[in-house]
Protein backbone atom coordinates (compact mmCIF):
# COMPACT_ATOMS: atom_id res chain seq x y z
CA UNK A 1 -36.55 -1.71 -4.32
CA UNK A 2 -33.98 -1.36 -1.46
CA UNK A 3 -30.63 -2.86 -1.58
CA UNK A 4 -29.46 -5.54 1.46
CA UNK A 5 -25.49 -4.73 2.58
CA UNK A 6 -25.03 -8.89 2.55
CA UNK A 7 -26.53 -9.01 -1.33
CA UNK A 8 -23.88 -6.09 -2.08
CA UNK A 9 -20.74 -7.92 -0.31
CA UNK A 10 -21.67 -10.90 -2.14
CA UNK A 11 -21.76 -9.42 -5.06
CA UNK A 12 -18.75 -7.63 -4.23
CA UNK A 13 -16.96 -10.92 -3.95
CA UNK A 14 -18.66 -12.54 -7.05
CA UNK A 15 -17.55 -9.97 -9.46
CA UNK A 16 -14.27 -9.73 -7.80
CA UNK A 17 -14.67 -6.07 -7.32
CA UNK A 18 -11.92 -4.48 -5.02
CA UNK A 19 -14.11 -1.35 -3.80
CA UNK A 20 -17.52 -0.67 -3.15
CA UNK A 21 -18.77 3.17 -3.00
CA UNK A 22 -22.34 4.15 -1.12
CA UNK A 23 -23.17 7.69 -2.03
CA UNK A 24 -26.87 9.98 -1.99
CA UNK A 25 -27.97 9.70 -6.17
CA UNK A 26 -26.38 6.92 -7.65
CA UNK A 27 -27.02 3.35 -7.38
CA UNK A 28 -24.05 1.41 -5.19
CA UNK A 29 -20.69 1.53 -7.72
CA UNK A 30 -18.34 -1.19 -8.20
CA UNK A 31 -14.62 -0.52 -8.47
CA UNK A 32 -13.92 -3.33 -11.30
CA UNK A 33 -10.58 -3.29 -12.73
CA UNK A 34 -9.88 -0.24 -12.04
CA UNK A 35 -13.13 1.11 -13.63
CA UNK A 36 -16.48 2.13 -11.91
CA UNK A 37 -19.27 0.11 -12.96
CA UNK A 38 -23.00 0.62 -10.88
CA UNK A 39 -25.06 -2.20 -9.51
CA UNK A 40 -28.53 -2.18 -11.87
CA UNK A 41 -31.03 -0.49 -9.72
CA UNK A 42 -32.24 2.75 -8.60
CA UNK A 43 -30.44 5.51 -7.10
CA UNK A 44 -29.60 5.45 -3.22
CA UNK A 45 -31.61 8.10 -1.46
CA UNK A 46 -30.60 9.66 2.13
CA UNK A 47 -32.09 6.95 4.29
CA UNK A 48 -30.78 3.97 1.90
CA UNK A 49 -27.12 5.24 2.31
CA UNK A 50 -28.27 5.15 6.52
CA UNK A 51 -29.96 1.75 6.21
CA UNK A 52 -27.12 0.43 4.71
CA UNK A 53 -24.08 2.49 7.04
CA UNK A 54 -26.27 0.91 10.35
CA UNK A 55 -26.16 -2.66 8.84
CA UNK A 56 -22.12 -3.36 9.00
CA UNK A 57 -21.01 0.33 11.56
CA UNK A 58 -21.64 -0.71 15.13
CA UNK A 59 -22.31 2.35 17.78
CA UNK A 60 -18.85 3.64 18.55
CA UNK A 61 -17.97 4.36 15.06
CA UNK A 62 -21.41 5.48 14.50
CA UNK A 63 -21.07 8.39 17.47
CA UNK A 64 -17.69 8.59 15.69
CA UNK A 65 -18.85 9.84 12.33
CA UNK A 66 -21.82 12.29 14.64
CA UNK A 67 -18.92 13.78 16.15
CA UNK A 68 -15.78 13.29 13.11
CA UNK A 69 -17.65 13.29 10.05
CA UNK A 70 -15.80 9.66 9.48
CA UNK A 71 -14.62 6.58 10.99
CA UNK A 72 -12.29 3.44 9.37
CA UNK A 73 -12.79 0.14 10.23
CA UNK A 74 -12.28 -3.08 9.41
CA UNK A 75 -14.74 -6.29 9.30
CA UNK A 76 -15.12 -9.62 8.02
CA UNK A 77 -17.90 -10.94 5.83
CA UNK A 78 -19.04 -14.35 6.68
CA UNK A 79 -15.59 -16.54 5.50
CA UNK A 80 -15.49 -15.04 2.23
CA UNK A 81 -13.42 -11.78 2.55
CA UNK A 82 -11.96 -8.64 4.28
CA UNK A 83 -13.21 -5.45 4.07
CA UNK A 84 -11.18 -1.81 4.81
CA UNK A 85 -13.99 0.59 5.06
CA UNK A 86 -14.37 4.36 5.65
CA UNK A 87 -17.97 5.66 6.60
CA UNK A 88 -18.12 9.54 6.14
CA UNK A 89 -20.64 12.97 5.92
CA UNK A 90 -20.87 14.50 2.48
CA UNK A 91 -23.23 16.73 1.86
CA UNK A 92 -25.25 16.05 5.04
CA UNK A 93 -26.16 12.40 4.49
CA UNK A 94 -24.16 8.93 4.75
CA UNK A 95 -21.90 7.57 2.47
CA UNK A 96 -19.23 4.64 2.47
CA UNK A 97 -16.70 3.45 0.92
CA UNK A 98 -15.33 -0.21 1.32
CA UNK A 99 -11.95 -1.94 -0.02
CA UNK A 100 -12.05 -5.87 0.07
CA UNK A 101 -9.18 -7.51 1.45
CA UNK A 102 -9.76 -10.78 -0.09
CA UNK A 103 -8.79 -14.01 2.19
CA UNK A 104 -5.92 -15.20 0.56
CA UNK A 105 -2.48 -14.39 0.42
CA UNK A 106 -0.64 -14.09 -2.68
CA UNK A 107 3.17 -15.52 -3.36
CA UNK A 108 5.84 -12.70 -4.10
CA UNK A 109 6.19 -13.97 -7.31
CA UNK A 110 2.18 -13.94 -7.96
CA UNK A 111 2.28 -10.27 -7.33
CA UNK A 112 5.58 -9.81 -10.18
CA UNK A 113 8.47 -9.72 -7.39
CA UNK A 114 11.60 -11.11 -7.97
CA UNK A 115 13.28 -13.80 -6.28
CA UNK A 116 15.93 -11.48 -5.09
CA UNK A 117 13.43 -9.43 -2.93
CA UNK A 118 13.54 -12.79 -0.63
CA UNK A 119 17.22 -12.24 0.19
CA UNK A 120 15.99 -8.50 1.52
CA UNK A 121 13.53 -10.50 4.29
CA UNK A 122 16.35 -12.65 5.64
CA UNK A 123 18.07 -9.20 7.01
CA UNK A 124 18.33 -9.18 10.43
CA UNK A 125 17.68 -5.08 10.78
CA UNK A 126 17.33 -2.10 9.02
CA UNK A 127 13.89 -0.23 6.74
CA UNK A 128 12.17 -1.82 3.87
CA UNK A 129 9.55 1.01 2.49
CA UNK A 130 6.37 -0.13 0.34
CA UNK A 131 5.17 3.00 -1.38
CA UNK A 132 3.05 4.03 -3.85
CA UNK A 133 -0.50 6.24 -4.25
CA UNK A 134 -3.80 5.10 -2.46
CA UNK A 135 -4.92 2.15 -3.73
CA UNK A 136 -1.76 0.51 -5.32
CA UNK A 137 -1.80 -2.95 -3.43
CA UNK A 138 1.14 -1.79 -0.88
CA UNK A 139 -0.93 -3.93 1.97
CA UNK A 140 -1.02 -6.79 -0.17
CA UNK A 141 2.49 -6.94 -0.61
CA UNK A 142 3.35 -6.38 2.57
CA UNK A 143 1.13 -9.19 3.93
CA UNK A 144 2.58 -11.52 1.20
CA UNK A 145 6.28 -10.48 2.42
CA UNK A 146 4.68 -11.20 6.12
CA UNK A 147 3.62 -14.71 5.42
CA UNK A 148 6.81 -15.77 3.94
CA UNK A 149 9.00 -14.51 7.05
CA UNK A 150 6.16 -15.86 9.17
CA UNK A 151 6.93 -19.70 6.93
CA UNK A 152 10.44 -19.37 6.48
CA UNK A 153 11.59 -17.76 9.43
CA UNK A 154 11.25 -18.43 13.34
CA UNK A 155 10.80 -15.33 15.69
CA UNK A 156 8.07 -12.68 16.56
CA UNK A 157 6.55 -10.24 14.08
CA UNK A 158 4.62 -7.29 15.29
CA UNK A 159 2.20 -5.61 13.09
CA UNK A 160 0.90 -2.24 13.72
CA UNK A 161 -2.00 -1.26 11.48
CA UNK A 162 -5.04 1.18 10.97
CA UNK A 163 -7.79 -0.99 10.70
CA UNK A 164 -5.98 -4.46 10.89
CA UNK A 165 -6.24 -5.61 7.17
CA UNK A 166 -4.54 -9.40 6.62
CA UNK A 167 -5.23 -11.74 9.64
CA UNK A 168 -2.03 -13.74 9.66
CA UNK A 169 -1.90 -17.08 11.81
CA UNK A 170 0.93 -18.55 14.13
CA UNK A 171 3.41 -20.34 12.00
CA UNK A 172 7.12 -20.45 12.64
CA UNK A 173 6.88 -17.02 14.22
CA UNK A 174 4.53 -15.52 17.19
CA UNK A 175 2.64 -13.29 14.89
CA UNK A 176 1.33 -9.88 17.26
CA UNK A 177 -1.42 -7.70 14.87
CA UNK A 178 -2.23 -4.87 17.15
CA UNK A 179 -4.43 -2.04 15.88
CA UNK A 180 -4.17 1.83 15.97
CA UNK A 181 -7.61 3.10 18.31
CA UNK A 182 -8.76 -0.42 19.49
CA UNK A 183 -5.24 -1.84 21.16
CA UNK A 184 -3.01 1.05 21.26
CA UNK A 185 -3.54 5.00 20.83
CA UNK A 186 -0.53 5.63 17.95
CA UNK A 187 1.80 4.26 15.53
CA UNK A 188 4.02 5.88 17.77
CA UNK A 189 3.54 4.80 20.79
CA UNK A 190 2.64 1.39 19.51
CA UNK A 191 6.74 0.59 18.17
CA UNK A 192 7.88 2.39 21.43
CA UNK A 193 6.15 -0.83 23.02
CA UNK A 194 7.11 -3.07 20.25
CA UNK A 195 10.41 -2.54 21.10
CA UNK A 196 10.10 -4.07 25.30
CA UNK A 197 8.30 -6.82 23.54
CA UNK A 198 11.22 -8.85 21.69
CA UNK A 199 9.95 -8.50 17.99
CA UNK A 200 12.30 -9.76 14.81
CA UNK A 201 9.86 -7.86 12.52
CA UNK A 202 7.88 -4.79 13.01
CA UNK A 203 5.41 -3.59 9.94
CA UNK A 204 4.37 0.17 10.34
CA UNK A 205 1.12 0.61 8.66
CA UNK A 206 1.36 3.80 8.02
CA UNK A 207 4.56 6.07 8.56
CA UNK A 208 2.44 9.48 8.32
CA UNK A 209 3.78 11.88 10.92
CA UNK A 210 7.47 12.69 12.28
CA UNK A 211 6.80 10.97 15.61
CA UNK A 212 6.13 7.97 13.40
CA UNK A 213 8.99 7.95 11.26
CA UNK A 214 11.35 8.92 14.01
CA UNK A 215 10.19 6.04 15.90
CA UNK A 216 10.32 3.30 12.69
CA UNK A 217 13.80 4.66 11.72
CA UNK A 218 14.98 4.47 15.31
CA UNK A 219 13.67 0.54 15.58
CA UNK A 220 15.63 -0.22 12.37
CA UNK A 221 18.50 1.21 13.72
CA UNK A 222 18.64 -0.55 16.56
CA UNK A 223 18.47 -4.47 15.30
CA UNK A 224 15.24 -4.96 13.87
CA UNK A 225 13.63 -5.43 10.12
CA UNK A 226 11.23 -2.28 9.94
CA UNK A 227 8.74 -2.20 7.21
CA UNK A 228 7.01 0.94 6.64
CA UNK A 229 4.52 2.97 3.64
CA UNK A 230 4.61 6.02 2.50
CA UNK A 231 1.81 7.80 0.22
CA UNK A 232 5.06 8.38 -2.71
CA UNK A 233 6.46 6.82 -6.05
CA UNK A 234 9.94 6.44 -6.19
CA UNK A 235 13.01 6.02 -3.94
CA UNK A 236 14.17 9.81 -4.42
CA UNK A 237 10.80 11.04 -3.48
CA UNK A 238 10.28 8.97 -0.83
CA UNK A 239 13.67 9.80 0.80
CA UNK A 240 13.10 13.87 0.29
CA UNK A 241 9.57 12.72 1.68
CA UNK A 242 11.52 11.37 5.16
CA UNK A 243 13.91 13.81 5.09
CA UNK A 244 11.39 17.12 4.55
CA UNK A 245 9.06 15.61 7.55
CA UNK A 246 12.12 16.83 10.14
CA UNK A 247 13.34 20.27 11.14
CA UNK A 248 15.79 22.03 8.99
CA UNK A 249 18.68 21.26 12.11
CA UNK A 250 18.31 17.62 12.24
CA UNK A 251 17.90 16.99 8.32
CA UNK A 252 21.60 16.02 8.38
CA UNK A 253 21.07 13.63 10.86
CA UNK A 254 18.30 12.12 9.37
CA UNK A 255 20.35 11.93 6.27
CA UNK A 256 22.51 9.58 8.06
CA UNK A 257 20.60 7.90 9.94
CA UNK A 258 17.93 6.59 6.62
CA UNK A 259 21.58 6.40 4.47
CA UNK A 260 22.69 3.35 7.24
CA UNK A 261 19.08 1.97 7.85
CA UNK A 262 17.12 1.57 4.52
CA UNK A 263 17.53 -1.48 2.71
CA UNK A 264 14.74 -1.04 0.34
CA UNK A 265 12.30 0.52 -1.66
CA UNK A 266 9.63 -0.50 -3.59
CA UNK A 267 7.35 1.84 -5.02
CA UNK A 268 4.29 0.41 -6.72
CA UNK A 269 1.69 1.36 -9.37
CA UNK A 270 -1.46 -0.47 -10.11
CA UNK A 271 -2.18 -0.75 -13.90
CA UNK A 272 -5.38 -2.05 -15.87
CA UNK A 273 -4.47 -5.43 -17.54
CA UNK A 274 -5.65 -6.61 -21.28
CA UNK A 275 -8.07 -8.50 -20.93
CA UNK A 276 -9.29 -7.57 -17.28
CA UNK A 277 -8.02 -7.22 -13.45
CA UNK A 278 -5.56 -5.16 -12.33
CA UNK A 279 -1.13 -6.09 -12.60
CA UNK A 280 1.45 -4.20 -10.62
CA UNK A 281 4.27 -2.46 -11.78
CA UNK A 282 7.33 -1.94 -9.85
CA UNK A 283 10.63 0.44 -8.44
CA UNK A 284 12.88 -1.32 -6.76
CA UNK A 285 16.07 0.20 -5.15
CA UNK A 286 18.27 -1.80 -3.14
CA UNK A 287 20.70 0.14 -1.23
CA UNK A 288 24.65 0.46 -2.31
CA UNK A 289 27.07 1.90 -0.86
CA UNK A 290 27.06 4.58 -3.76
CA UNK A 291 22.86 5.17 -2.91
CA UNK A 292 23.93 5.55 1.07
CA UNK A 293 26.76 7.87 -0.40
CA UNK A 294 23.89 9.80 -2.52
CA UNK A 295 21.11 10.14 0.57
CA UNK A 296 23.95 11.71 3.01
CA UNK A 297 24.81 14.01 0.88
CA UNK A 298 21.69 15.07 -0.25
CA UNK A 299 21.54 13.97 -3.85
CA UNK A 300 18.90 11.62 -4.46
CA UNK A 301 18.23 13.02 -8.12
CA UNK A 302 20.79 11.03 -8.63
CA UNK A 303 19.11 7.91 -7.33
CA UNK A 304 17.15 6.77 -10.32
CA UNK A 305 20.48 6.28 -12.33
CA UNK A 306 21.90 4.07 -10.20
CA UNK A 307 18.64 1.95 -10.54
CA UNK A 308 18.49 1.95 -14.01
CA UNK A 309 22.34 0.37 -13.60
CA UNK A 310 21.49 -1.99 -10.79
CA UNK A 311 19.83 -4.89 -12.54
CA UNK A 312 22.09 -7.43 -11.58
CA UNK A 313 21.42 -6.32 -7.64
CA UNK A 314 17.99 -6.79 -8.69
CA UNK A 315 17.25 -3.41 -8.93
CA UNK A 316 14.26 -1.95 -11.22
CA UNK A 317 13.30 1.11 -12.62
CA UNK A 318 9.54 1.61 -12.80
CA UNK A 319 9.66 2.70 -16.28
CA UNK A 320 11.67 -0.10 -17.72
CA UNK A 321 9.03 -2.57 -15.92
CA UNK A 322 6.54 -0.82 -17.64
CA UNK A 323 7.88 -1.27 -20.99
CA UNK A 324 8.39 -4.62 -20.23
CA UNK A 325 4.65 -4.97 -19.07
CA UNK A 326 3.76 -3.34 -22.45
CA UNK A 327 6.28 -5.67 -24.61
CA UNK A 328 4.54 -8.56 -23.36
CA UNK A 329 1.07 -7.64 -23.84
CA UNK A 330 -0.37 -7.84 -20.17
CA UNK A 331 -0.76 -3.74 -20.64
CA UNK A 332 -1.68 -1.01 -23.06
CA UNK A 333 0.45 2.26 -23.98
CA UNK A 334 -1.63 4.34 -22.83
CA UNK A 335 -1.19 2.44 -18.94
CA UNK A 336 2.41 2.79 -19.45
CA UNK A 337 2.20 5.83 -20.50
CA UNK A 338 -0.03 7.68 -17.39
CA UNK A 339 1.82 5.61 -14.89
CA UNK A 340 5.39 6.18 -16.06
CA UNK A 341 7.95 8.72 -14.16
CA UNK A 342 9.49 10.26 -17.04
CA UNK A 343 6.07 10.71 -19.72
CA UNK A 344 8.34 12.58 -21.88
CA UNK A 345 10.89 9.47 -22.15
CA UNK A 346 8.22 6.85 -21.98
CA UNK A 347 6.10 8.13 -24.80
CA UNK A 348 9.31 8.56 -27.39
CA UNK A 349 10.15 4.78 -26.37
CA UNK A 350 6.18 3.68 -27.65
CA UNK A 351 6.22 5.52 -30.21
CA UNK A 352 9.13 3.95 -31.53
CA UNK A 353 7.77 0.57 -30.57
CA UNK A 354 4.75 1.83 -33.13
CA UNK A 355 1.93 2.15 -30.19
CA UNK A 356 -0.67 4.34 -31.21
CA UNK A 357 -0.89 7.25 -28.31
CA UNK A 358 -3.34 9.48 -30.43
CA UNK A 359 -5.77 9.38 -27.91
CA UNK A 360 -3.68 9.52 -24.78
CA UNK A 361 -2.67 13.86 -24.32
């Protein structure tokens, strides 16, 4: 038996599996909520994992992998999804990995944000950060914070992303998607253009290098909404994350700078839900005059306090949302318990609440 790429992606989409992994001596594994289950079938062998590579890579990032040892791109299946994919060498042979995007777009409040986050995309300027570990649905709710600027707004939003992910259409904005290797060489250089090209709204797909960040923090400076992600959990970390990325003279200045331009940020964690699927859990910190006070000076321990105090601003602390997952049964303990910032904290609080963490070290 040999296994057909379109069989897989519809299967894929039937099960409602969000990744797909093609490696040498297992049969192709399903990411399904959050656990890996394999297709029935025999192992893939060397020129399966090829067969299979050829059927969806076309020949640039083919001679990219040769050359590499990987290549990322993006593709759509027939009109039933999206799919984020990374070809790579292990071991000598093939293998893939791909992440469906699915087709629709989810509401904020689908995904478990407040209301309040809409006041945040009416700002005319500054940086809203979407952070969180691989995997941890930051494109999905950036493409559902897209589409509602893009219905509830007018102007021109300029997406810069590596592959392209969410396909958003024309609404009441001009919606530009350009993409890192195919339209434009670097995140860099690509909001250095955005800036000649009269954009409301710039998303950076992916803030990973100083050039980068200077460049997103300088467009949010300078009278536009900036939305960027960064590979961290939690406000303080991601701010030490900014701030450690510069040299040691111009970490005051960057101080200042992020203290006057961030807005937001909300760090993410993807949990398993009872009963199935996969539920977000969220940090948000909206920025006070006492946080601006705390990132110039250098204290952002002292961040997570004013969270925890900032309910009414619509703030959230990631381990109080996580309770609050848990107190309404859409989560078990031991979810709260691995995904929480403070374990020490988090598992006193259960225990209290009588959950049974036995198993969980």
């Amino acid at each position: 038996m040999s296994y057909e790429m379109n069989e897989l992606l519809n299967l894929m989409c039937d099960a409602g599996a969000s990744d797909l992994h093609i490696q040498v001596g297992v049969p192709p594994m399903l990411r399904l909520s959050g656990s890996m289950t394999p297709v029935d079938g025999p192992d893939l062998g060397p020129v399966d994992t090829e067969d299979l590579m050829k059927a969806i890579t076309g020949d640039h990032q083919q001679q990219k992998v040769k050359t590499t040892g990987s290549a990322d791109f993006g593709f759509a299946f027939l009109d039933r999804a999206r799919f984020r994919v990374s070809v790579l060498k292990a071991k000598g042979h093939y293998g893939m990995v791909l992440r469906q995007i699915p087709n629709t777009f989810f509401k904020l409040r689908e995904i478990g944000l407040p209301e309040k986050i809409k006041e945040l995309l009416l700002r005319p300027r500054g940086l809203i950060l979407v952070t969180g570990p691989t995997g941890s649905g930051k494109s999905t709710t950036l493409a559902s914070m897209i589409k509602w600027i893009n219905e509830n707004e007018e102007g021109h939003i300029i997406t810069i992303e590596d592959p392209i992910e969410y396909y958003h259409e024309h609404k009441k904005c001009i919606v530009t998607q350009r993409e890192v290797g195919n339209d434009v060489t670097s995140f860099a250089e690509a909001i250095r253009g955005a800036l000649r090209q009269d954009p409301d709204v710039i998303l950076v797909g992916e803030m990973r290098d100083l050039e980068t960040i200077e460049a997103a923090v300088s467009a949010a400076e300078t009278g536009h909404l900036v939305f960027g992600t960064l590979h961290t959990t939690g406000a303080a970390r991601t701010v030490d994350r900014i701030v450690d990325a510069f040299p040691a003279d111009t970490k005051d200045q960057i101080r200042t700078q992020l203290a006057s331009s961030i807005v937001a940020v909300i760090s993410q964690v993807l949990c398993k839900k009872v009963g199935g699927g996969r539920i977000a859990a969220f940090e948000i910190m909206i920025t006070t005059n006492s946080i601006a006070q705390l990132i110039r000076e250098n204290k952002t321990f002292r961040i997570n306090s004013d969270i925890q105090t900032g309910g009414n601003l619509g703030m959230i602390a990631l381990d109080s949302h996580l309770l609050s997952l848990y107190n309404k049964g859409l989560i078990k303990a031991d979810q709260a318990l691995t995904k929480s910032q403070n374990p020490e904290e988090m598992r006193a609080k259960l225990e209290q609440m009588g959950a049974d963490l036995s198993a969980v070290e």
